[in-house]
C-alpha atoms as a PDB file:
ATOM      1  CA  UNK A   1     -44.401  53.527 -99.633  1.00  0.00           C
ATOM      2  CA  UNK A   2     -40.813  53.888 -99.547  1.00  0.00           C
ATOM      3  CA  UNK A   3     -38.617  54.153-102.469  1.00  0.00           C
ATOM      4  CA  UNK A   4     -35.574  52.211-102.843  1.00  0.00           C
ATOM      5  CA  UNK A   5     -33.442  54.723-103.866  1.00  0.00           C
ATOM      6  CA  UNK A   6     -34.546  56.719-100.916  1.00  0.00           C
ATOM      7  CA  UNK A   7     -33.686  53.975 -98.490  1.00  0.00           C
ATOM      8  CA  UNK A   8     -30.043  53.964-100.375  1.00  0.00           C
ATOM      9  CA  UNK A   9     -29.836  57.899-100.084  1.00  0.00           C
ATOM     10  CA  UNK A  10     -30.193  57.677 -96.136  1.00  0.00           C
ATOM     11  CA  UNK A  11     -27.974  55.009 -95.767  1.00  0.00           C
ATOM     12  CA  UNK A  12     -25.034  57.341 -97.574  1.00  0.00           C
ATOM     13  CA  UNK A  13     -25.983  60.204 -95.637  1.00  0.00           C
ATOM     14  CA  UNK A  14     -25.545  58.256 -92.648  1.00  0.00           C
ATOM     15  CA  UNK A  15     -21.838  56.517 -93.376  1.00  0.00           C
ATOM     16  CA  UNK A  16     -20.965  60.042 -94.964  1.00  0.00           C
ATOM     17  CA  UNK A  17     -21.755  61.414 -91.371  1.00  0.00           C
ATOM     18  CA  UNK A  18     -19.970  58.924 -89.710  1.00  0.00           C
ATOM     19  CA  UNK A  19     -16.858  59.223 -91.756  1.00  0.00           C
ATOM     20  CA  UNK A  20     -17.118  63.672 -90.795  1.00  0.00           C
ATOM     21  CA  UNK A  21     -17.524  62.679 -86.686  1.00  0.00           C
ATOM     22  CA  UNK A  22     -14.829  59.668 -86.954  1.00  0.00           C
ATOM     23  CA  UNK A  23     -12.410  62.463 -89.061  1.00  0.00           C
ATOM     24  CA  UNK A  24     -13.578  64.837 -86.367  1.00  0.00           C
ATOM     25  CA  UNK A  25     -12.419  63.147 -83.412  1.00  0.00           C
ATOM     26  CA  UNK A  26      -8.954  62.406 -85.493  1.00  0.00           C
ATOM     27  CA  UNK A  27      -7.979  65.951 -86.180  1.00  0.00           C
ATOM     28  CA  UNK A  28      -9.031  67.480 -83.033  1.00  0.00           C
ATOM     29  CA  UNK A  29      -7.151  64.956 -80.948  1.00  0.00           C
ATOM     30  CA  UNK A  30      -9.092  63.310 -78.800  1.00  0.00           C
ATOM     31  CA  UNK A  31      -7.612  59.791 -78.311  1.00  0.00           C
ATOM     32  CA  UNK A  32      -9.338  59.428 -74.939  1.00  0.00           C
ATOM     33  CA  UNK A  33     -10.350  55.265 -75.688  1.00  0.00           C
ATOM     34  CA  UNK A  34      -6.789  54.579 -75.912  1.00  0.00           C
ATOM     35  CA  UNK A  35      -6.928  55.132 -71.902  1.00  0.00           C
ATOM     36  CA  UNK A  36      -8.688  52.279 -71.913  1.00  0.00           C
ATOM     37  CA  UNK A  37      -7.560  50.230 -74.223  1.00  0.00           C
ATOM     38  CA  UNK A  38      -4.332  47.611 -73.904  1.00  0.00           C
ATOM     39  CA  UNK A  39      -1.030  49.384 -75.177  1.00  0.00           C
ATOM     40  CA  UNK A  40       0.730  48.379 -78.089  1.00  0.00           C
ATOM     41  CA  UNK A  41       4.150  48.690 -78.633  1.00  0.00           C
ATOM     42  CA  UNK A  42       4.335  51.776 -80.068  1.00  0.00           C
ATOM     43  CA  UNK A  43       2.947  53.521 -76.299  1.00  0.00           C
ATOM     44  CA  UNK A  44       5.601  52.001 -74.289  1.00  0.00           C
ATOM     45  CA  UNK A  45       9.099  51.572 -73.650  1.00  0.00           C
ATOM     46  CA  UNK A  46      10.435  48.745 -72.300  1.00  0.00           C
ATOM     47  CA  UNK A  47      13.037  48.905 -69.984  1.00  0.00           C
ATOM     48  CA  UNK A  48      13.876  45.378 -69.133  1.00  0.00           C
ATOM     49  CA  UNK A  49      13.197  41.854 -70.749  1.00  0.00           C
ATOM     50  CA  UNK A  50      14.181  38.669 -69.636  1.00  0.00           C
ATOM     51  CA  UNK A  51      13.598  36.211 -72.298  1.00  0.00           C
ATOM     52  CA  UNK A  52      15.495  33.293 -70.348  1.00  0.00           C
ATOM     53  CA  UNK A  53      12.781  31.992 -68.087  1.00  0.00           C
ATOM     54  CA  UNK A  54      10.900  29.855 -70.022  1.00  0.00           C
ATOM     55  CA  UNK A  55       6.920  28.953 -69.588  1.00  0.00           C
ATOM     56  CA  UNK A  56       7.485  25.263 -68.488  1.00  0.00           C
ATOM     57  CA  UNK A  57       9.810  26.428 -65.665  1.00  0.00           C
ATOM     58  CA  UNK A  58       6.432  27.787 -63.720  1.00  0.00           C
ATOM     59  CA  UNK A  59       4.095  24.787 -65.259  1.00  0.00           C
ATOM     60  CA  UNK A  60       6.320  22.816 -63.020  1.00  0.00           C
ATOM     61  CA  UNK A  61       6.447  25.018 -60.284  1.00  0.00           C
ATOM     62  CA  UNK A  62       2.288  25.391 -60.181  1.00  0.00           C
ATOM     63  CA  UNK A  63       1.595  21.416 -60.547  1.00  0.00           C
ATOM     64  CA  UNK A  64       4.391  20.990 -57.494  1.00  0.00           C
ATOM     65  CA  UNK A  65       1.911  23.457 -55.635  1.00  0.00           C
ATOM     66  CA  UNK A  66      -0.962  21.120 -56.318  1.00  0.00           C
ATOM     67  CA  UNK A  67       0.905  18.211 -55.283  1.00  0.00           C
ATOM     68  CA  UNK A  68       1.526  19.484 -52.541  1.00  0.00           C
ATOM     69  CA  UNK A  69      -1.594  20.797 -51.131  1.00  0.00           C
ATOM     70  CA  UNK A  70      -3.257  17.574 -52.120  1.00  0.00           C
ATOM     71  CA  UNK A  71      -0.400  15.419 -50.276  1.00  0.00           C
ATOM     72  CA  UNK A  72      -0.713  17.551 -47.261  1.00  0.00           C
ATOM     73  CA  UNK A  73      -4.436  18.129 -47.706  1.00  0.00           C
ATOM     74  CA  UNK A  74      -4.314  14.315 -47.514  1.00  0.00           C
ATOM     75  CA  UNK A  75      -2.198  13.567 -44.781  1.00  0.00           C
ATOM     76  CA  UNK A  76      -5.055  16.420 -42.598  1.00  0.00           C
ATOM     77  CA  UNK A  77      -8.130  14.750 -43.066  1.00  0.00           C
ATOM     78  CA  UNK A  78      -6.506  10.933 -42.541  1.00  0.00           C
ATOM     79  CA  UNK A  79      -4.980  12.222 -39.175  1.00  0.00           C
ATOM     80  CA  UNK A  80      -8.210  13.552 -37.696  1.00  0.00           C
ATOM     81  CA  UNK A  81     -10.027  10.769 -39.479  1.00  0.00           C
ATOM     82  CA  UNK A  82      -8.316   7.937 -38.353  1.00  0.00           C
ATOM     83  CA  UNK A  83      -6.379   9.345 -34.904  1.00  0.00           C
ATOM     84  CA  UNK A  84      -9.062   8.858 -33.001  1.00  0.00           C
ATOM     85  CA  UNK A  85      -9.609   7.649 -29.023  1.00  0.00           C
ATOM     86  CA  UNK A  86     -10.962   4.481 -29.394  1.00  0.00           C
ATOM     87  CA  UNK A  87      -9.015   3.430 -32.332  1.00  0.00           C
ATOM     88  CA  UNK A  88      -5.751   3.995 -30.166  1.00  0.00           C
ATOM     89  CA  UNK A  89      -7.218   2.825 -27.314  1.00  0.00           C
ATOM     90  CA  UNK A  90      -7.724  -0.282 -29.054  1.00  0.00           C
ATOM     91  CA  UNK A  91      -3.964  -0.768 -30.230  1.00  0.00           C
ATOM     92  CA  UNK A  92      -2.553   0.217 -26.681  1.00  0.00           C
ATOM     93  CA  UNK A  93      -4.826  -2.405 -25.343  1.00  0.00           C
ATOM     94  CA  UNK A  94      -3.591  -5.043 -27.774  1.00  0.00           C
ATOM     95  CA  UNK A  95       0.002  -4.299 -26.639  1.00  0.00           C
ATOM     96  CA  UNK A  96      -0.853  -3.980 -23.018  1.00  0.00           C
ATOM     97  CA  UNK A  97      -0.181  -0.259 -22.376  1.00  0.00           C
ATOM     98  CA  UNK A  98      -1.414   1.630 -19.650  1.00  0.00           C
ATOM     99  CA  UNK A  99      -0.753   5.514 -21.819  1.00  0.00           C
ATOM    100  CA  UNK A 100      -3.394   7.554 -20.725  1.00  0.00           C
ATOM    101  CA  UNK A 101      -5.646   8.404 -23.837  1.00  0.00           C
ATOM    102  CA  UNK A 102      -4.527  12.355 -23.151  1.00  0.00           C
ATOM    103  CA  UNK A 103      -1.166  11.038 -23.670  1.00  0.00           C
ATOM    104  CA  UNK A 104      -1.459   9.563 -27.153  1.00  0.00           C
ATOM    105  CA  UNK A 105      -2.037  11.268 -30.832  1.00  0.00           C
ATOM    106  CA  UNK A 106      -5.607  10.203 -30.517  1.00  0.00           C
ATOM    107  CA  UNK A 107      -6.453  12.743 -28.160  1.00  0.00           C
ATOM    108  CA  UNK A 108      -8.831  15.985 -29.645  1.00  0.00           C
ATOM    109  CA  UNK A 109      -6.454  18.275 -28.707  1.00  0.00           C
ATOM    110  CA  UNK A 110      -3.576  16.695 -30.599  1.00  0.00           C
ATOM    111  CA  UNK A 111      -5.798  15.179 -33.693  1.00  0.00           C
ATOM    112  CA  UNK A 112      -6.746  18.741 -34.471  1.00  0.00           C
ATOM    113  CA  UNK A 113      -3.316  20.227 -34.082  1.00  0.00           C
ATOM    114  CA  UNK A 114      -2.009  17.850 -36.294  1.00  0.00           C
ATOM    115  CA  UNK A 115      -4.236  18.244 -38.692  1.00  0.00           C
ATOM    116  CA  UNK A 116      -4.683  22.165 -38.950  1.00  0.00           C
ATOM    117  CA  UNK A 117      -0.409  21.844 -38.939  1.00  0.00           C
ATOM    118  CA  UNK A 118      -0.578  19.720 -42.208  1.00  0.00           C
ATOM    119  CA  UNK A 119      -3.202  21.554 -43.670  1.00  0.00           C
ATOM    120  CA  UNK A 120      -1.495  25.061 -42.970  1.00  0.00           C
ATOM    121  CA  UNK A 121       2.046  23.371 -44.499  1.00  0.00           C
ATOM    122  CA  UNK A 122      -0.059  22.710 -48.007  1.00  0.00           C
ATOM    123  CA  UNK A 123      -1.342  25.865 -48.220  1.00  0.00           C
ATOM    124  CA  UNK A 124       1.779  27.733 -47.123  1.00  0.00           C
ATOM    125  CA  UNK A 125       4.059  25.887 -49.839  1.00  0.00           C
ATOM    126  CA  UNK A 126       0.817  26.190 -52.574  1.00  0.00           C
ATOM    127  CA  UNK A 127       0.864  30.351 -51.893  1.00  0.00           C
ATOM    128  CA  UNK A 128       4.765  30.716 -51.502  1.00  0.00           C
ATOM    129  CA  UNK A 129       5.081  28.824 -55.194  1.00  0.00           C
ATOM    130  CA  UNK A 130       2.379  30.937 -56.858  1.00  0.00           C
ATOM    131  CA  UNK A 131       3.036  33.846 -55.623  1.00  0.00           C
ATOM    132  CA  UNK A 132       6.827  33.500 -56.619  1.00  0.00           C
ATOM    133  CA  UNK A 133       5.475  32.825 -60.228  1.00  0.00           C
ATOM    134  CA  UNK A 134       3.022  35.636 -60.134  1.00  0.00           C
ATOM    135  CA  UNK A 135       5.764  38.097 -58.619  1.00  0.00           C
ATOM    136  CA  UNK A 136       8.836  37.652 -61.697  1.00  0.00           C
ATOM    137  CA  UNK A 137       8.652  40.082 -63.914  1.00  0.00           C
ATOM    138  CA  UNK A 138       9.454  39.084 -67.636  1.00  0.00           C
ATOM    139  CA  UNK A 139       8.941  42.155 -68.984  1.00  0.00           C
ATOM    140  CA  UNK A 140       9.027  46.084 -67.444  1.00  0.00           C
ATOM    141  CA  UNK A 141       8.048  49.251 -69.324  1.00  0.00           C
ATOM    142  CA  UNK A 142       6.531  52.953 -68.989  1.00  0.00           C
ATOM    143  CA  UNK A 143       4.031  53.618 -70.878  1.00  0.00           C
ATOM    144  CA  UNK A 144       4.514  56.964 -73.223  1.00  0.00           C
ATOM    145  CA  UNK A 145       2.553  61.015 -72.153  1.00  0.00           C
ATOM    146  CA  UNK A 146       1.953  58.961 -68.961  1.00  0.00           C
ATOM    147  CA  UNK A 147       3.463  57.886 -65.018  1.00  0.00           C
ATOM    148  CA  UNK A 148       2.141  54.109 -65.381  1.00  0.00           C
ATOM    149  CA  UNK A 149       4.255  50.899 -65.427  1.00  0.00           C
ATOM    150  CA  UNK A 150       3.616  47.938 -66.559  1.00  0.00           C
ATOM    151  CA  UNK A 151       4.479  45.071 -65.714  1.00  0.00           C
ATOM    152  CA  UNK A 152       4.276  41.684 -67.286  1.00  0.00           C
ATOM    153  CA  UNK A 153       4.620  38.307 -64.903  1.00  0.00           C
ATOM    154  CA  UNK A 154       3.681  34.960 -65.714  1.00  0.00           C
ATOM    155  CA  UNK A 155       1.279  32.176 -64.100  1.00  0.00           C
ATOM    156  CA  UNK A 156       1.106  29.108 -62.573  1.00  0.00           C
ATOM    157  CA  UNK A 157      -0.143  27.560 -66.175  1.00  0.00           C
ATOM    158  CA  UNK A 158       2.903  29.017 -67.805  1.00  0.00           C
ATOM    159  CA  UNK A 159       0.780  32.468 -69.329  1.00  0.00           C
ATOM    160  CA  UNK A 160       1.274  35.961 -68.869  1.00  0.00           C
ATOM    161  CA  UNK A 161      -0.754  38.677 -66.983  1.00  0.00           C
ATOM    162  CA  UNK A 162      -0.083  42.186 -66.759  1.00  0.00           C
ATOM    163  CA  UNK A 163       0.136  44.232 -63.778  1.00  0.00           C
ATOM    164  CA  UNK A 164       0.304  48.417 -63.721  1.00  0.00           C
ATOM    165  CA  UNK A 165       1.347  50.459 -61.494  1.00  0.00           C
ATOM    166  CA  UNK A 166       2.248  54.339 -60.992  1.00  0.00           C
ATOM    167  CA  UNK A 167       5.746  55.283 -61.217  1.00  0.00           C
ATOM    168  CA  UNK A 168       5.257  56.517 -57.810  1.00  0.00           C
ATOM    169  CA  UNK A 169       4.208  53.159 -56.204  1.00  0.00           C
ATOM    170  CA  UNK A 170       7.323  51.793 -57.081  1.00  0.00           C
ATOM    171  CA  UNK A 171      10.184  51.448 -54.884  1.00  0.00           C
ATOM    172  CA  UNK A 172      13.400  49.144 -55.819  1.00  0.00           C
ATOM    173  CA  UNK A 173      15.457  48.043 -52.996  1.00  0.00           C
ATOM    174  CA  UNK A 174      18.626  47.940 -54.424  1.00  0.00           C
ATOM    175  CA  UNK A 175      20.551  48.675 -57.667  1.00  0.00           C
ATOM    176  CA  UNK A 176      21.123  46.882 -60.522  1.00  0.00           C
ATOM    177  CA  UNK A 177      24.998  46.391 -59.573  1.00  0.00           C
ATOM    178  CA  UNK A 178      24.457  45.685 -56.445  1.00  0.00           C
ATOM    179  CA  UNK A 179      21.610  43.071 -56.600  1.00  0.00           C
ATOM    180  CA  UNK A 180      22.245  38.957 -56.050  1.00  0.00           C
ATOM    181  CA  UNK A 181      20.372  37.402 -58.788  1.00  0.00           C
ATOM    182  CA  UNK A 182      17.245  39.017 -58.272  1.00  0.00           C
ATOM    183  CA  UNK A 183      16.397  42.981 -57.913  1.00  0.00           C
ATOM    184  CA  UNK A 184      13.406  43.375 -55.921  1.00  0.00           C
ATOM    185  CA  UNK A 185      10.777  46.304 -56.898  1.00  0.00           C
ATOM    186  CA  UNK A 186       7.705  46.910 -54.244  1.00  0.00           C
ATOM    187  CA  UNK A 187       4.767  48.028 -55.818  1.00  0.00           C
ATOM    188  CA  UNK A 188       2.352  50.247 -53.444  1.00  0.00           C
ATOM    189  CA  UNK A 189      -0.223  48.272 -52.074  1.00  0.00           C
ATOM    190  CA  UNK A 190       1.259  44.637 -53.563  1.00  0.00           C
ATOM    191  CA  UNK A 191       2.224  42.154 -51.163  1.00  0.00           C
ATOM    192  CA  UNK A 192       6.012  40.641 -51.529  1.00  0.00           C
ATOM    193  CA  UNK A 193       8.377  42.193 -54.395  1.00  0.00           C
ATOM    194  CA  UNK A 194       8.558  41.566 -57.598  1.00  0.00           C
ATOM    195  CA  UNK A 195      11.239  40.196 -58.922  1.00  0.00           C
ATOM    196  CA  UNK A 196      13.639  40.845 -62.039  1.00  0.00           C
ATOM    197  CA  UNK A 197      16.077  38.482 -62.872  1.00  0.00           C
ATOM    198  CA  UNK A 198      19.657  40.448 -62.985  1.00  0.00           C
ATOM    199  CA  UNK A 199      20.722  38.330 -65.782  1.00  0.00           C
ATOM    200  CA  UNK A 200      17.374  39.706 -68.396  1.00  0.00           C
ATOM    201  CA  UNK A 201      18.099  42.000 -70.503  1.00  0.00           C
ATOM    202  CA  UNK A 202      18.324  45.731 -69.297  1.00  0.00           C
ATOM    203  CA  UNK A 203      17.089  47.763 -72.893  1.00  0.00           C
ATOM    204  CA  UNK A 204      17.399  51.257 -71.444  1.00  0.00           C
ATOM    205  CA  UNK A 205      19.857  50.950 -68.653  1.00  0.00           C
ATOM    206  CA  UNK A 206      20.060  54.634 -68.134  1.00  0.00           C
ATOM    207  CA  UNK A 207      16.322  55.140 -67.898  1.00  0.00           C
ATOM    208  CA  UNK A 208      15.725  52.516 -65.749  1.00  0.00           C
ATOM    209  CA  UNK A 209      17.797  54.221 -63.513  1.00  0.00           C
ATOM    210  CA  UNK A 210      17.096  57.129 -63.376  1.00  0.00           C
ATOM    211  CA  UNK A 211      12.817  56.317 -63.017  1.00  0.00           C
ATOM    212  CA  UNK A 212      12.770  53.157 -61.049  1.00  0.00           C
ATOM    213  CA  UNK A 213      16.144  52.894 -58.622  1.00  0.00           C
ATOM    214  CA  UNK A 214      16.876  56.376 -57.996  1.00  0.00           C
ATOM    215  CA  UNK A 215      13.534  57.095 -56.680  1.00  0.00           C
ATOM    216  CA  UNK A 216      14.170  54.467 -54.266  1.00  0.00           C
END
């Protein structure tokens, strides 16, 4: 049988060795799970802020989206559920009209229009208000030793997600001087710009600059 004090002697042999590889890794430099791990502060410089644009601003924005894909969403299926032939028919009837039925709103042709219409408006205004909130930037910086940018833009619930990109992608399509309100960068293989608020703060004018609107 198995000693105690054994059992105790293996177990310090083993955090002893553990302490030599972790000490190991540390002096020989090899930080390679900080590729892979989120940034802290200390990795990255941040270029711009914009502190003004407060959370509830998109909360709003994202329930208006819902509202209106649900009012529009609505208004679809009640037009091709209740625009139908026989149901106008009826009504023309009652006020002695002789419209054709391919003349009316209750036709096929024009029930589905409508209704694809309406449903395309909904999802049009849902996608143009998200996407605006998932396309301004609150916060830009370069990561340190490396090309990537991130890029922090908030959500339709009023959070933040964080996007990277190579310094390479990016292309800005204007200065910061000559921008109206909003300076528009285009990531590489994004859709739309994103957008940074000329009135945030710019913390290293002179960088930004140089890496983001002179490679333009």
């Amino acid at each position: 049988p198995n000693h105690p004090l054994s059992m105790v002697a293996i177990l310090n042999n083993m955090a002893a060795f553990y302490r030599y590889v972790l000490l190991a890794i540390r002096r020989s430099g090899l930080q390679h799970f900080r590729r892979y791990a989120a940034p802290t502060v200390d990795d990255e410089i941040i270029l711009y802020q914009n502190k003004r644009k407060k959370p509830i601003l998109f909360i709003l924005i994202g329930s208006m989206s819902i509202l209106q894909l649900g009012f529009w969403g609505y208004l679809a299926q009640f037009v091709y559920r209740e625009f139908k032939d026989e149901r106008l028919q009826e009504k023309v009837r009652e006020h002695g009209s002789s419209l054709p039925t391919s003349k009316v709103l209750g036709s096929n042709k024009w029930r589905t229009f409508i209704s694809l219409f309406a449903l395309s408006a909904g999802l049009f205004f849902a996608y143009t208000a998200n996407m605006f909130t998932f396309r301004t930037v609150t916060q830009l910086s370069i990561l340190k030793q490396s090309s990537n940018v991130k890029m922090t833009t908030f959500t339709p619930w009023g959070r933040t997600r964080v996007v990277m990109a190579t310094l390479s992608d990016l292309r800005c399509a204007s200065n910061r001087f000559s921008a109206q309100g909003q300076l528009a960068v285009k990531a590489k293989g994004r859709p739309l710009y994103f957008l940074l608020d000329t009135k945030g703060d710019f913390l290293e004018p002179k960088l930004f600059d140089t890496l983001i609107v002179s490679r333009s």
